[in-house]
C-alpha atoms as a PDB file:
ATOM      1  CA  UNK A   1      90.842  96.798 -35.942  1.00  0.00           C
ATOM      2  CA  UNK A   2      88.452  94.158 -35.151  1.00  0.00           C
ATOM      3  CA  UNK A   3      87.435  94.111 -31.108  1.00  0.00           C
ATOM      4  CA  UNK A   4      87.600  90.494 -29.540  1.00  0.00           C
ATOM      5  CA  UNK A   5      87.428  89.399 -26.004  1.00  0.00           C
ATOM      6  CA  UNK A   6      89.615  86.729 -23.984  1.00  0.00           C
ATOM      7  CA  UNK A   7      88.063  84.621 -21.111  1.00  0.00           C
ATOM      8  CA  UNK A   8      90.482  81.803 -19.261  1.00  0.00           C
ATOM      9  CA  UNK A   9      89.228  79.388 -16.931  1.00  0.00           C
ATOM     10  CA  UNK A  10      92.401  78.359 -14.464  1.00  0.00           C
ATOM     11  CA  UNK A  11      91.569  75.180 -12.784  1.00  0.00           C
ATOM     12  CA  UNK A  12      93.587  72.737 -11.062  1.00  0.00           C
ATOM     13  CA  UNK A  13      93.810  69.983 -13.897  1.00  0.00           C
ATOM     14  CA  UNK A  14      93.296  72.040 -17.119  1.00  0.00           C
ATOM     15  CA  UNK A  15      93.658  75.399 -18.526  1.00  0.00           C
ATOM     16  CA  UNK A  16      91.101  76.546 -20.720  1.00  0.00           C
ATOM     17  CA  UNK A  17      91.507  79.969 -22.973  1.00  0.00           C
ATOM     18  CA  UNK A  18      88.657  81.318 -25.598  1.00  0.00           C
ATOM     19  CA  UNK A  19      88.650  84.585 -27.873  1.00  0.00           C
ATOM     20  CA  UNK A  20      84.779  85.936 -28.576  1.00  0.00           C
ATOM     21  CA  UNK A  21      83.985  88.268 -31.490  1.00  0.00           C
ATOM     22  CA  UNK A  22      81.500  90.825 -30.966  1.00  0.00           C
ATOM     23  CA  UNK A  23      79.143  88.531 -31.541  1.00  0.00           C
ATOM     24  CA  UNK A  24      80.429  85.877 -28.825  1.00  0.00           C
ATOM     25  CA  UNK A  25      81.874  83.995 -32.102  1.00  0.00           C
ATOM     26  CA  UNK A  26      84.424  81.952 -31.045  1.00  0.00           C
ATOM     27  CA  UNK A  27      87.662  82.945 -33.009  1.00  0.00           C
ATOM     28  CA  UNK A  28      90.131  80.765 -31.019  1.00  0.00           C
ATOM     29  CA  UNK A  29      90.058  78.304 -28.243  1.00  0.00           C
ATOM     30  CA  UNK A  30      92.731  76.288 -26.723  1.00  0.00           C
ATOM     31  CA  UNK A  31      92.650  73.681 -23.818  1.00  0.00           C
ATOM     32  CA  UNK A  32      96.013  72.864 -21.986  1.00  0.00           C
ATOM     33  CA  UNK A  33      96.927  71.244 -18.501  1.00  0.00           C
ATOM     34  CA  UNK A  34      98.137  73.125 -15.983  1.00  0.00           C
ATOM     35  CA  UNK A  35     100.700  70.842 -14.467  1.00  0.00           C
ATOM     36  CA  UNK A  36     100.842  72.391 -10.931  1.00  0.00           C
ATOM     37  CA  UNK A  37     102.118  75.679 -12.275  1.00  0.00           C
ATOM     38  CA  UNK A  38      98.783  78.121 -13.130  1.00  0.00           C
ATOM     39  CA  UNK A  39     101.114  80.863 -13.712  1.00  0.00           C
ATOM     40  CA  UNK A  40     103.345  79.098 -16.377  1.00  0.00           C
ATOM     41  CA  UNK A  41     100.339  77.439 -17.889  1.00  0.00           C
ATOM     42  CA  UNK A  42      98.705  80.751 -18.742  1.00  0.00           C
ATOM     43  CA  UNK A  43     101.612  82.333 -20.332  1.00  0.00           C
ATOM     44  CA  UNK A  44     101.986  78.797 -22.021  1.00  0.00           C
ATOM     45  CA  UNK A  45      97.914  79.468 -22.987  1.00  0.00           C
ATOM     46  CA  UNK A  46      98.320  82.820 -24.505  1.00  0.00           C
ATOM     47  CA  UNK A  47     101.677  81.938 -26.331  1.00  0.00           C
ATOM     48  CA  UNK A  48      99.427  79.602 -28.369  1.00  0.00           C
ATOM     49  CA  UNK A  49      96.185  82.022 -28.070  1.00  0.00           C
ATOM     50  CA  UNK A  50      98.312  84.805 -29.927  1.00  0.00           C
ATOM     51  CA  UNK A  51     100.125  82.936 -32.358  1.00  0.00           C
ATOM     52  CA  UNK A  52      96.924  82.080 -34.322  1.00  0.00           C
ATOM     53  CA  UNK A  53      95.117  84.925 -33.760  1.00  0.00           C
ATOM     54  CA  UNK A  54      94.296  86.996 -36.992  1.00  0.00           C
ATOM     55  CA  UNK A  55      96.295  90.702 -36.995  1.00  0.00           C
ATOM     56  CA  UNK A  56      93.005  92.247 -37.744  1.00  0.00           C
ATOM     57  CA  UNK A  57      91.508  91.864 -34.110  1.00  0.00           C
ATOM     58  CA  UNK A  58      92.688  93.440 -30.946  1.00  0.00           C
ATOM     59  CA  UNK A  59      91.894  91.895 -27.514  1.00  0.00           C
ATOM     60  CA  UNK A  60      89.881  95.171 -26.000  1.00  0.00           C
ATOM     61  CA  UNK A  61      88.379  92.377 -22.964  1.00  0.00           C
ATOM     62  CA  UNK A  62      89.939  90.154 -20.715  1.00  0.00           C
ATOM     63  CA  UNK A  63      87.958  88.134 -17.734  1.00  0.00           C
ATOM     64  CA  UNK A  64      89.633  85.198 -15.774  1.00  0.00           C
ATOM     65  CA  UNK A  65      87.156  82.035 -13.835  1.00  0.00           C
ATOM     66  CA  UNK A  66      88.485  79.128 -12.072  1.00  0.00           C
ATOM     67  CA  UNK A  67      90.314  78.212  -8.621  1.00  0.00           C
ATOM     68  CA  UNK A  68      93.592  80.501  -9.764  1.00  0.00           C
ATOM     69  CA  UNK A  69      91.264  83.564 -10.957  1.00  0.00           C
ATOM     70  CA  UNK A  70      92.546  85.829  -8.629  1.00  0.00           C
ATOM     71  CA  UNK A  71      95.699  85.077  -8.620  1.00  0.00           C
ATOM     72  CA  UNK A  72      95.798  84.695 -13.015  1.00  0.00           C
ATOM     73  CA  UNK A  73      93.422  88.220 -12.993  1.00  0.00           C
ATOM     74  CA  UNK A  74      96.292  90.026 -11.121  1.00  0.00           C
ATOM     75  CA  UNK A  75      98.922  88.479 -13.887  1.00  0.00           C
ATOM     76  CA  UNK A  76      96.854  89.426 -16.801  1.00  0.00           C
ATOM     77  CA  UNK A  77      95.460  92.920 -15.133  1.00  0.00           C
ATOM     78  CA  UNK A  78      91.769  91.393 -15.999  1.00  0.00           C
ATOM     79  CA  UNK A  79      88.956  93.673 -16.203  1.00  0.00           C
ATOM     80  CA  UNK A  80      86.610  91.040 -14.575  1.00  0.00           C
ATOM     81  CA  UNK A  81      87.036  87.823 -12.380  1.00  0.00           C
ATOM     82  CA  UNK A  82      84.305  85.744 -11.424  1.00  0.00           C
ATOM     83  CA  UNK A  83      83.350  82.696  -9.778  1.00  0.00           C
ATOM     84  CA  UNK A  84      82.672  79.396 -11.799  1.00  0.00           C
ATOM     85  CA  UNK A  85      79.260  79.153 -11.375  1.00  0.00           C
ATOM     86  CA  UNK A  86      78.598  82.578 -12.420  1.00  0.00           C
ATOM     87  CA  UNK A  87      80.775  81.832 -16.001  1.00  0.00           C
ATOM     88  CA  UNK A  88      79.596  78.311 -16.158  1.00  0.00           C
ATOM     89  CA  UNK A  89      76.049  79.925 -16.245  1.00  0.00           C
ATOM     90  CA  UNK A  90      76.565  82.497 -18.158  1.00  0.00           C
ATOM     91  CA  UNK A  91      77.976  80.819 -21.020  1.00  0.00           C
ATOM     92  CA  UNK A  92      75.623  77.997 -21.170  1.00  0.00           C
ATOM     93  CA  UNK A  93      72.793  80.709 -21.431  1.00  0.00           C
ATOM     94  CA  UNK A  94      74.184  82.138 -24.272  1.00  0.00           C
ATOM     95  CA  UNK A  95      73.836  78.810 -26.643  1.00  0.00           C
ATOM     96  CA  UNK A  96      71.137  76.879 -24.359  1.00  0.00           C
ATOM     97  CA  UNK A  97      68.928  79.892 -23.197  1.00  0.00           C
ATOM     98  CA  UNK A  98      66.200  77.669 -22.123  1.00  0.00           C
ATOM     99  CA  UNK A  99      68.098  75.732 -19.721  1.00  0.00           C
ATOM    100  CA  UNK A 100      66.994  74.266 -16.495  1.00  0.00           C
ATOM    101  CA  UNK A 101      70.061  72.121 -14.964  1.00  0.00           C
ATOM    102  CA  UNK A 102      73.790  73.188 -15.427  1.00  0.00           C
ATOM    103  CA  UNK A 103      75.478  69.047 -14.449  1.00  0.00           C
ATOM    104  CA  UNK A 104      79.377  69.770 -14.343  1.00  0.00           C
ATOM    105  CA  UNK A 105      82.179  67.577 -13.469  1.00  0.00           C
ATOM    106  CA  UNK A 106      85.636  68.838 -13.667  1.00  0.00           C
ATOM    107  CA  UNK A 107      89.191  67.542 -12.996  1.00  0.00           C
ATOM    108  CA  UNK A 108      88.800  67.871  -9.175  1.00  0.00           C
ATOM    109  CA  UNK A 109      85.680  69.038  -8.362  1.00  0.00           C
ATOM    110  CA  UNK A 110      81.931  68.933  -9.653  1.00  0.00           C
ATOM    111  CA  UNK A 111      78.574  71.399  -9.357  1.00  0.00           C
ATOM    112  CA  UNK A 112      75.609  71.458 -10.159  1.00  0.00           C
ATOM    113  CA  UNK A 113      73.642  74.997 -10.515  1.00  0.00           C
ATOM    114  CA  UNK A 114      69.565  75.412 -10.876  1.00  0.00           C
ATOM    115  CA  UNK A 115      68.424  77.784 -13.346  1.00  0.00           C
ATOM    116  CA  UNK A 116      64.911  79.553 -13.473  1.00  0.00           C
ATOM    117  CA  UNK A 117      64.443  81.928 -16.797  1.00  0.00           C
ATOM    118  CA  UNK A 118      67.750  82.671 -16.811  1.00  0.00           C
ATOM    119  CA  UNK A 119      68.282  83.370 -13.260  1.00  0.00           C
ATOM    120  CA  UNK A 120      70.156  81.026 -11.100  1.00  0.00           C
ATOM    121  CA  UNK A 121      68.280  79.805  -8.617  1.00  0.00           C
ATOM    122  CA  UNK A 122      70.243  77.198  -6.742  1.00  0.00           C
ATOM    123  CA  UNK A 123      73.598  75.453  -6.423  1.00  0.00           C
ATOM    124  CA  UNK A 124      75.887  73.162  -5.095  1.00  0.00           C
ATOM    125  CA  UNK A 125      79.657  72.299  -5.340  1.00  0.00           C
ATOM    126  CA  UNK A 126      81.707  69.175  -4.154  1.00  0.00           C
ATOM    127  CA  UNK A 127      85.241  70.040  -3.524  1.00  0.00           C
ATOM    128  CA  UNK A 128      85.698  67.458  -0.539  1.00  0.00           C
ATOM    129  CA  UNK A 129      86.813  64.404  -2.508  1.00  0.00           C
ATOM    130  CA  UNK A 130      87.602  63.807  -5.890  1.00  0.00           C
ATOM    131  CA  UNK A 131      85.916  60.432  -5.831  1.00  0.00           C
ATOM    132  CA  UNK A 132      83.802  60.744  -9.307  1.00  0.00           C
ATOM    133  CA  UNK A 133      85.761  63.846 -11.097  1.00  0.00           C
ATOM    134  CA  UNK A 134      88.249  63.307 -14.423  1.00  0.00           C
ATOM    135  CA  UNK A 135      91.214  62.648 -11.806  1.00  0.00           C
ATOM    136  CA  UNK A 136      89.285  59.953 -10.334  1.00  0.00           C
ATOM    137  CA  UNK A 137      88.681  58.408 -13.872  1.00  0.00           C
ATOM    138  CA  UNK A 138      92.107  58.988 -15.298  1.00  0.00           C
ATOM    139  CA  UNK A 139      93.680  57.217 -12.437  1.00  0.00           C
ATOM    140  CA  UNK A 140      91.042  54.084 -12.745  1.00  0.00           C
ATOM    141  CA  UNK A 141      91.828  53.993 -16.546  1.00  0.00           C
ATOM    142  CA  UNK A 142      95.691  54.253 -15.606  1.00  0.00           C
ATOM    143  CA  UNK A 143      94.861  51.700 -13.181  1.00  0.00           C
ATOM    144  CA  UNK A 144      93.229  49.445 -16.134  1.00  0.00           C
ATOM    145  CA  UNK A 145      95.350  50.073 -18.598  1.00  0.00           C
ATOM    146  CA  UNK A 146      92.698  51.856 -20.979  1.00  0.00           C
ATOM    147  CA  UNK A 147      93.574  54.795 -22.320  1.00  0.00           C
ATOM    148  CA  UNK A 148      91.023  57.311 -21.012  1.00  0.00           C
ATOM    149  CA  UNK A 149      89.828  58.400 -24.673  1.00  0.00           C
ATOM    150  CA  UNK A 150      87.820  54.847 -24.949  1.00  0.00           C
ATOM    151  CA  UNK A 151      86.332  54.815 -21.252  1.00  0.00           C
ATOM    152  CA  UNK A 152      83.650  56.045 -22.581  1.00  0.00           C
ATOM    153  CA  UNK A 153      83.061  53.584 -25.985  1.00  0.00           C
ATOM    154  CA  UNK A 154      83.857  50.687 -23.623  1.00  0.00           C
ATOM    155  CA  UNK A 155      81.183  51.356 -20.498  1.00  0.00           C
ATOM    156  CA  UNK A 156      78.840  51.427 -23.654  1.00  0.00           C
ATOM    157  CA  UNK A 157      79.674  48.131 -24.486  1.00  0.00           C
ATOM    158  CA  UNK A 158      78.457  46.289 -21.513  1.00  0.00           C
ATOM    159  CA  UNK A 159      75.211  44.262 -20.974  1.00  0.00           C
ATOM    160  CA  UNK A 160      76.073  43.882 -17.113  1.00  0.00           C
ATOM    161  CA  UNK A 161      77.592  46.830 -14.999  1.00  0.00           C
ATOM    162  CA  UNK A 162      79.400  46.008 -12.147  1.00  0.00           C
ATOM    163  CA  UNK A 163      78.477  47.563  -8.769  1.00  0.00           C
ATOM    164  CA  UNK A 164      81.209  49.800  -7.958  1.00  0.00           C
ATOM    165  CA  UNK A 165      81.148  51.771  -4.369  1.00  0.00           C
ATOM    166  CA  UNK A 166      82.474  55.248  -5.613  1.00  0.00           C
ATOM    167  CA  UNK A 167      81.075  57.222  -2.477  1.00  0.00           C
ATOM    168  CA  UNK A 168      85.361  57.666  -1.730  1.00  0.00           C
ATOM    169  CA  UNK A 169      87.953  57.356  -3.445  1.00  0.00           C
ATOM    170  CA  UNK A 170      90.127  54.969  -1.816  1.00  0.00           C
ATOM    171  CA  UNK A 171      86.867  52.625  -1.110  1.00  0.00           C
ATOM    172  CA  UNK A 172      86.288  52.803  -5.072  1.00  0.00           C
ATOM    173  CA  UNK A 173      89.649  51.699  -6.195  1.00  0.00           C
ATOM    174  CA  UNK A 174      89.781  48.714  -3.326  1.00  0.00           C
ATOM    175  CA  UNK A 175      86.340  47.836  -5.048  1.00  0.00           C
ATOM    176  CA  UNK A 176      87.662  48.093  -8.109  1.00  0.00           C
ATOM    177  CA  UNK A 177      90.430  45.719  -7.986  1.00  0.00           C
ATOM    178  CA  UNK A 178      88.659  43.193  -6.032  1.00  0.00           C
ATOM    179  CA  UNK A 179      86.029  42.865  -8.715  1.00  0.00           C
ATOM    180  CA  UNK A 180      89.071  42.547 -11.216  1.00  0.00           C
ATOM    181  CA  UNK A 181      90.106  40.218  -9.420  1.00  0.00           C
ATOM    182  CA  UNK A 182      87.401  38.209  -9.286  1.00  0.00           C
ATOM    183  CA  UNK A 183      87.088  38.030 -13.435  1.00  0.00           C
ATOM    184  CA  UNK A 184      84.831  40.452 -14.166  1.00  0.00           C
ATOM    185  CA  UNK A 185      84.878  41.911 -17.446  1.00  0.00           C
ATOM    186  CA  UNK A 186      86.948  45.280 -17.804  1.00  0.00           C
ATOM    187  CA  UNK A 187      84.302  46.232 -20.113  1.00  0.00           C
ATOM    188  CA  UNK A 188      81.768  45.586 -17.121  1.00  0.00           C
ATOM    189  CA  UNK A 189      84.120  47.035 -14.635  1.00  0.00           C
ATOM    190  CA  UNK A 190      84.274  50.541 -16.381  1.00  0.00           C
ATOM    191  CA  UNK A 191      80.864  50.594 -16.807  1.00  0.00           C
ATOM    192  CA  UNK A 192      80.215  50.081 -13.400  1.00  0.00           C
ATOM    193  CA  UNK A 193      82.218  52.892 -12.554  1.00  0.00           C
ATOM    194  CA  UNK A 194      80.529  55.166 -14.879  1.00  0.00           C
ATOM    195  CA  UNK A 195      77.658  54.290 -13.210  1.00  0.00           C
ATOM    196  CA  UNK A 196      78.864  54.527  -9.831  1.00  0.00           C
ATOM    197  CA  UNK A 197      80.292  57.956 -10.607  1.00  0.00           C
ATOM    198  CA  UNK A 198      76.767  59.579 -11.733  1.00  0.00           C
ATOM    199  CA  UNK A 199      74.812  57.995  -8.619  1.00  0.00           C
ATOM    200  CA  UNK A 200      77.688  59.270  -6.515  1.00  0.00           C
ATOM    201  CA  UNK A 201      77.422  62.814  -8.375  1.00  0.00           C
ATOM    202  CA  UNK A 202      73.220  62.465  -7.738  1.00  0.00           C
ATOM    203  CA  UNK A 203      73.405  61.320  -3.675  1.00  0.00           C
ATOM    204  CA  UNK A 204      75.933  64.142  -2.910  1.00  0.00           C
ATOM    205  CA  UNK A 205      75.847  67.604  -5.089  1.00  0.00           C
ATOM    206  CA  UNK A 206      72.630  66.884  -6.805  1.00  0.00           C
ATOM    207  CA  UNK A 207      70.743  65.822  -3.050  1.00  0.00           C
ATOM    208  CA  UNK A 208      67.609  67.681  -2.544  1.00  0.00           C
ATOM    209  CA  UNK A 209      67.739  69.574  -5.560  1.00  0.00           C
ATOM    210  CA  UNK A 210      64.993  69.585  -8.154  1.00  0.00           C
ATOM    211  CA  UNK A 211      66.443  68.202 -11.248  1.00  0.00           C
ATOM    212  CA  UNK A 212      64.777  68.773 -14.626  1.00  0.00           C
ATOM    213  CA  UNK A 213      65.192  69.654 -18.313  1.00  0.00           C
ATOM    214  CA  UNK A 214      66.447  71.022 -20.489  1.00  0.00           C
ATOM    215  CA  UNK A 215      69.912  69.617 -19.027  1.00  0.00           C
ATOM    216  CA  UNK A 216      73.343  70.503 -19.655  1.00  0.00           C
ATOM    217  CA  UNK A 217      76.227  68.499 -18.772  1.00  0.00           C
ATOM    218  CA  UNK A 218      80.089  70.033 -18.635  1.00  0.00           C
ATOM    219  CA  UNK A 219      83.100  69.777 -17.837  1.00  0.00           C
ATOM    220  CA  UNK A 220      85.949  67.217 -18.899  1.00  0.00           C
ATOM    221  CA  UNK A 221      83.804  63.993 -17.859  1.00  0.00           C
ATOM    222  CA  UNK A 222      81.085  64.829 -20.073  1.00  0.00           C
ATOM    223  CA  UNK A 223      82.647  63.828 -22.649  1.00  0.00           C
ATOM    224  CA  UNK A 224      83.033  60.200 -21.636  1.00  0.00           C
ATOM    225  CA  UNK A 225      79.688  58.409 -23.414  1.00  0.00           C
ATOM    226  CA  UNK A 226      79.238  55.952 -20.870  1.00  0.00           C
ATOM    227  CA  UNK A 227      78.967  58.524 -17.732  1.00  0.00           C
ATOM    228  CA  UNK A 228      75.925  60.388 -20.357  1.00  0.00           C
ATOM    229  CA  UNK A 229      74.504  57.111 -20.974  1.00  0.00           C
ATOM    230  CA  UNK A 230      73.736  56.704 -17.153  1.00  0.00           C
ATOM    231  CA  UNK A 231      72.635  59.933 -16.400  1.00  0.00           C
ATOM    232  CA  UNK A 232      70.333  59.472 -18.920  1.00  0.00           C
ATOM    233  CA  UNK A 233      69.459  56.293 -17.649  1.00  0.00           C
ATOM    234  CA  UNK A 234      68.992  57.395 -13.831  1.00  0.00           C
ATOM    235  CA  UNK A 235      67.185  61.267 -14.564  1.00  0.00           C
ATOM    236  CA  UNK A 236      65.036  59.782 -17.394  1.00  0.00           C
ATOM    237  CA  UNK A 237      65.380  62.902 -19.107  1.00  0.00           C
ATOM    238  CA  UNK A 238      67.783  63.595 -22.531  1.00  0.00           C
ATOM    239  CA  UNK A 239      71.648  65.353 -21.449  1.00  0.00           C
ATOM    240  CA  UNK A 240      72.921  68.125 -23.753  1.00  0.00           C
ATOM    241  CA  UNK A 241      76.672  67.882 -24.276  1.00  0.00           C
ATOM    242  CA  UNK A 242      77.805  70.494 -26.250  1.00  0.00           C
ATOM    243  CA  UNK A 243      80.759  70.262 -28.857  1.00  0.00           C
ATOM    244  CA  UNK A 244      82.174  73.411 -26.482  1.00  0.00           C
ATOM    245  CA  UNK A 245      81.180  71.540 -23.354  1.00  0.00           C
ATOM    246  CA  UNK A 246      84.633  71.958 -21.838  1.00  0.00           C
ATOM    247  CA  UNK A 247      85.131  75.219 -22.562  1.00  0.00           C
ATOM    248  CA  UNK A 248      81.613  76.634 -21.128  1.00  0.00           C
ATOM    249  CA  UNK A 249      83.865  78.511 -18.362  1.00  0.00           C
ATOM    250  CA  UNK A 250      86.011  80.389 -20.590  1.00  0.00           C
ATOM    251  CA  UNK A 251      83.004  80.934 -23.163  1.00  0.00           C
ATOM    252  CA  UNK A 252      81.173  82.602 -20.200  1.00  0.00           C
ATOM    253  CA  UNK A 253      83.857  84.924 -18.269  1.00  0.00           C
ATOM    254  CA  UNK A 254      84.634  86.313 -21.836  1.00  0.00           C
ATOM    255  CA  UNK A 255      81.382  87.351 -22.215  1.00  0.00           C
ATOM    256  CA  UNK A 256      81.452  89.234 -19.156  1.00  0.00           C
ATOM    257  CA  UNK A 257      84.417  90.671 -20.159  1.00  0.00           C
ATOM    258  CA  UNK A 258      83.082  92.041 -23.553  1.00  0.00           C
ATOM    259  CA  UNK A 259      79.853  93.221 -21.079  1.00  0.00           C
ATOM    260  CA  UNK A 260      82.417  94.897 -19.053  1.00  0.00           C
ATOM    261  CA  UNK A 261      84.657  96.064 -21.148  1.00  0.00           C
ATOM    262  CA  UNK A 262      86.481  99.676 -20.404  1.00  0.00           C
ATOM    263  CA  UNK A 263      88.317 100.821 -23.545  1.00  0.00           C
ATOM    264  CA  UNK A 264      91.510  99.292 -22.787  1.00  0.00           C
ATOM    265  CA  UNK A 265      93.692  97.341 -25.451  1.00  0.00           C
ATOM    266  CA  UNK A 266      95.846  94.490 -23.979  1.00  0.00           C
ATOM    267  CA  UNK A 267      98.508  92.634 -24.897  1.00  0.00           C
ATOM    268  CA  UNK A 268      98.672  88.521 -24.368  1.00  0.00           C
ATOM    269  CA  UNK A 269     102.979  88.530 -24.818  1.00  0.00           C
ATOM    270  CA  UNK A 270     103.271  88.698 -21.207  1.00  0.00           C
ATOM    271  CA  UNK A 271     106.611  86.435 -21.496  1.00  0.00           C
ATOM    272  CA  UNK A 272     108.742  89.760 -20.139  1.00  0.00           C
ATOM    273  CA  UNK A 273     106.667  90.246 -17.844  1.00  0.00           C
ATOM    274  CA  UNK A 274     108.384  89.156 -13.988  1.00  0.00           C
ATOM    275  CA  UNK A 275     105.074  87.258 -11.889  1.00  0.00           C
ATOM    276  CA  UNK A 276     106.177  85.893  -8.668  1.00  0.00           C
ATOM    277  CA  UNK A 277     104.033  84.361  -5.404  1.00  0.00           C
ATOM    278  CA  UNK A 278     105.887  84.689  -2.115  1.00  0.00           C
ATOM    279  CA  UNK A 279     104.444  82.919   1.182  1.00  0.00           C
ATOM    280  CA  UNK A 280     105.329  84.125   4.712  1.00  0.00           C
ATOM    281  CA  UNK A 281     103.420  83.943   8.295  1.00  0.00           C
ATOM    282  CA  UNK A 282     103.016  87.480  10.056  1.00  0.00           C
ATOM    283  CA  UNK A 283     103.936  87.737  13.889  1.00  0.00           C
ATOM    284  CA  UNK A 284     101.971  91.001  14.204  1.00  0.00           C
ATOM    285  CA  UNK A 285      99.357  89.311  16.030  1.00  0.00           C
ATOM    286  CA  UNK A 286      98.165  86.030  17.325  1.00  0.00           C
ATOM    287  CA  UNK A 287      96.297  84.883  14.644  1.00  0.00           C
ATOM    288  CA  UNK A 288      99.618  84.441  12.956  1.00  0.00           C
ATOM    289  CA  UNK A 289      98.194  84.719   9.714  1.00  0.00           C
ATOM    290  CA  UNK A 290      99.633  82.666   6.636  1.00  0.00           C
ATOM    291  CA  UNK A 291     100.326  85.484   4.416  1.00  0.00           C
ATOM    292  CA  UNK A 292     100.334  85.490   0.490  1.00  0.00           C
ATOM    293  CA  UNK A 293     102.700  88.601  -1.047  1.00  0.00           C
ATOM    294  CA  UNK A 294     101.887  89.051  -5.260  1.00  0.00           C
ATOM    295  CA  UNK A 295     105.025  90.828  -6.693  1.00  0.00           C
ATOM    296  CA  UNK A 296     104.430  91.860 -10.709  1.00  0.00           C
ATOM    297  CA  UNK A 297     108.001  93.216 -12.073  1.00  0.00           C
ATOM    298  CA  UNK A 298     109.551  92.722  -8.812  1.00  0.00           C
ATOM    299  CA  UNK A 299     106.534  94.977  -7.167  1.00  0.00           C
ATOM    300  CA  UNK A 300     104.086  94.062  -4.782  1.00  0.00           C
ATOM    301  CA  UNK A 301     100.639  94.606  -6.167  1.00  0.00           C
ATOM    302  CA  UNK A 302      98.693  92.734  -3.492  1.00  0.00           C
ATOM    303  CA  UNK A 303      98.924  90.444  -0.508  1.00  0.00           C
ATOM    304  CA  UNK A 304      95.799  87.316   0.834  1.00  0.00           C
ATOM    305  CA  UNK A 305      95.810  85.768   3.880  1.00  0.00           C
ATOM    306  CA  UNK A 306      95.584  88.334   6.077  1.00  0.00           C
ATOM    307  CA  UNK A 307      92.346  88.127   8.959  1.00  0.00           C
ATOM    308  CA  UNK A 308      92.979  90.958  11.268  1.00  0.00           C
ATOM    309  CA  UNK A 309      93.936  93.712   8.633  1.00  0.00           C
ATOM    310  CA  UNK A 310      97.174  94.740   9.824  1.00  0.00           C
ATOM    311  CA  UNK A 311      99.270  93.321   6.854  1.00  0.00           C
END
């Protein structure tokens, strides 16, 4: 039997799940939303992980990455969980070992981490407001009736971008609609808010931070042309968005789980297996702590929440 390693990246929007070879080959990837629910999406992720996966390799690595990786690494009985920008790094280095800038944009949040022969250096993460992220976008597109698969094509299309203020979200789309409102082209319109969304990205998680090449861009926006285009445009330097660009999270934790391996074999049919969260506030003390209880075939394997230590 072939060794192979899984990495899964849980975040709030999407669901990402990649199997590395030995040689950090990819041998399967899938990309899935997670719909609320990170626990059904990641049985739902390794239903589809295992049903394509050749007999000949067995999964001897598992690492999880992402807002649910604690929670998903207790599920799945990970041998590593890490933080984002720790797998977002780590997996860039391994195709792009020369780079300088990590730019990453997700479904609700965005980073941006500083790199330094191979060592990061420096970074920052925007979690506040999803003003600029691929929720933000999505809704605007919804909003304009484009689908969000041409956003990107369109905002390439225009001569003329509109000035849109995406500092917040609720100031962008009252921007938005007066402009539309006022007969502006939609082509204009979503190239404004391209634009908008990479100065916003540059004035908040990229302030004071020394950006130069070689760049990387991730995450689900970088794949929209037109949001490229102006980063280009603003940085004066050439973005790298690679084909695997959304999957740089789960490429990286699975690397660290290969590094990290222990000799175990897993199994990814975890469909029989009972996962259940269970929320309750403890009256031991007066911190009355909002208490998180983790119960794994109707066991409790672990409990969050709790600041004084009693619980």
């Amino acid at each position: 039997m072939k060794p192979c390693y899984l990495g899964i990246d849980i975040g709030s929007i999407s669901t990402k799940g990649v199997i590395l070879d030995e040689n950090n080959e990819i041998i399967r990837s899938l990309y899935i939303w997670t719909e609320g629910n990170p626990i059904e999406a990641v049985r739902n992720l390794l239903d589809g992980l295992k049903d394509d996966l050749p007999d000949c390799y067995e999964i001897k690595g598992i690492g999880t990455t992402g807002s649910a990786r604690k929670l998903i690494g207790l599920m799945v009985d990970a041998n590593i969980v890490k933080n984002e920008i720790t797998a977002h790094a780590i997996g860039t280095l391994s195709t792009y070992p020369d780079v300088h800038t990590i730019l990453e944009i997700g479904g609700q949040d965005s980073k941006i981490i500083l790199l330094e022969n191979g060592i990061i250096t420096d970074y920052s993460m925007n979690t506040l407001c999803a003003a600029g992220t691929g929720s933000f976008l999505s809704s605007q597109a919804k909003r304009l009736g484009i689908p969000i698969e041409e956003f990107g094509s369109m905002a390439l299309e225009s001569q003329n971008p509109v000035k849109i203020a995406a500092r917040c979200t609720v100031f962008a789309e009252s921007d938005l609609i007066h402009k539309a409102q006022l007969g502006y082209e939609k082509k204009d319109i979503v190239a404004g808010l391209c634009k908008s969304i990479v100065l916003n990205y540059l004035n908040n998680v990229g302030k004071g931070k020394k950006i130069k090449g070689p760049i990387v861009f991730q995450g689900g926006v970088s794949k929209n042309k037109g949001v490229v285009k102006y980063f280009e445009e603003v940085l004066g330097e050439k973005v790298i968005v690679d084909p695997n660009s959304h999957l740089m999270g789960a490429i990286g934790i699975a690397i660290l789980a290969h590094n990290n391996a222990v000799g175990k074999t897993y199994q990814l049919n975890i469909r029989d297996i009972s996962f259940e969260t269970k929320g309750m506030e403890c009256n031991r003390c007066s911190n009355h702590c909002e208490l998180l209880k983790i119960y794994k075939d109707q066991k409790l394997v672990d409990s969050w929440g709790s600041k004084c230590g009693k619980f």
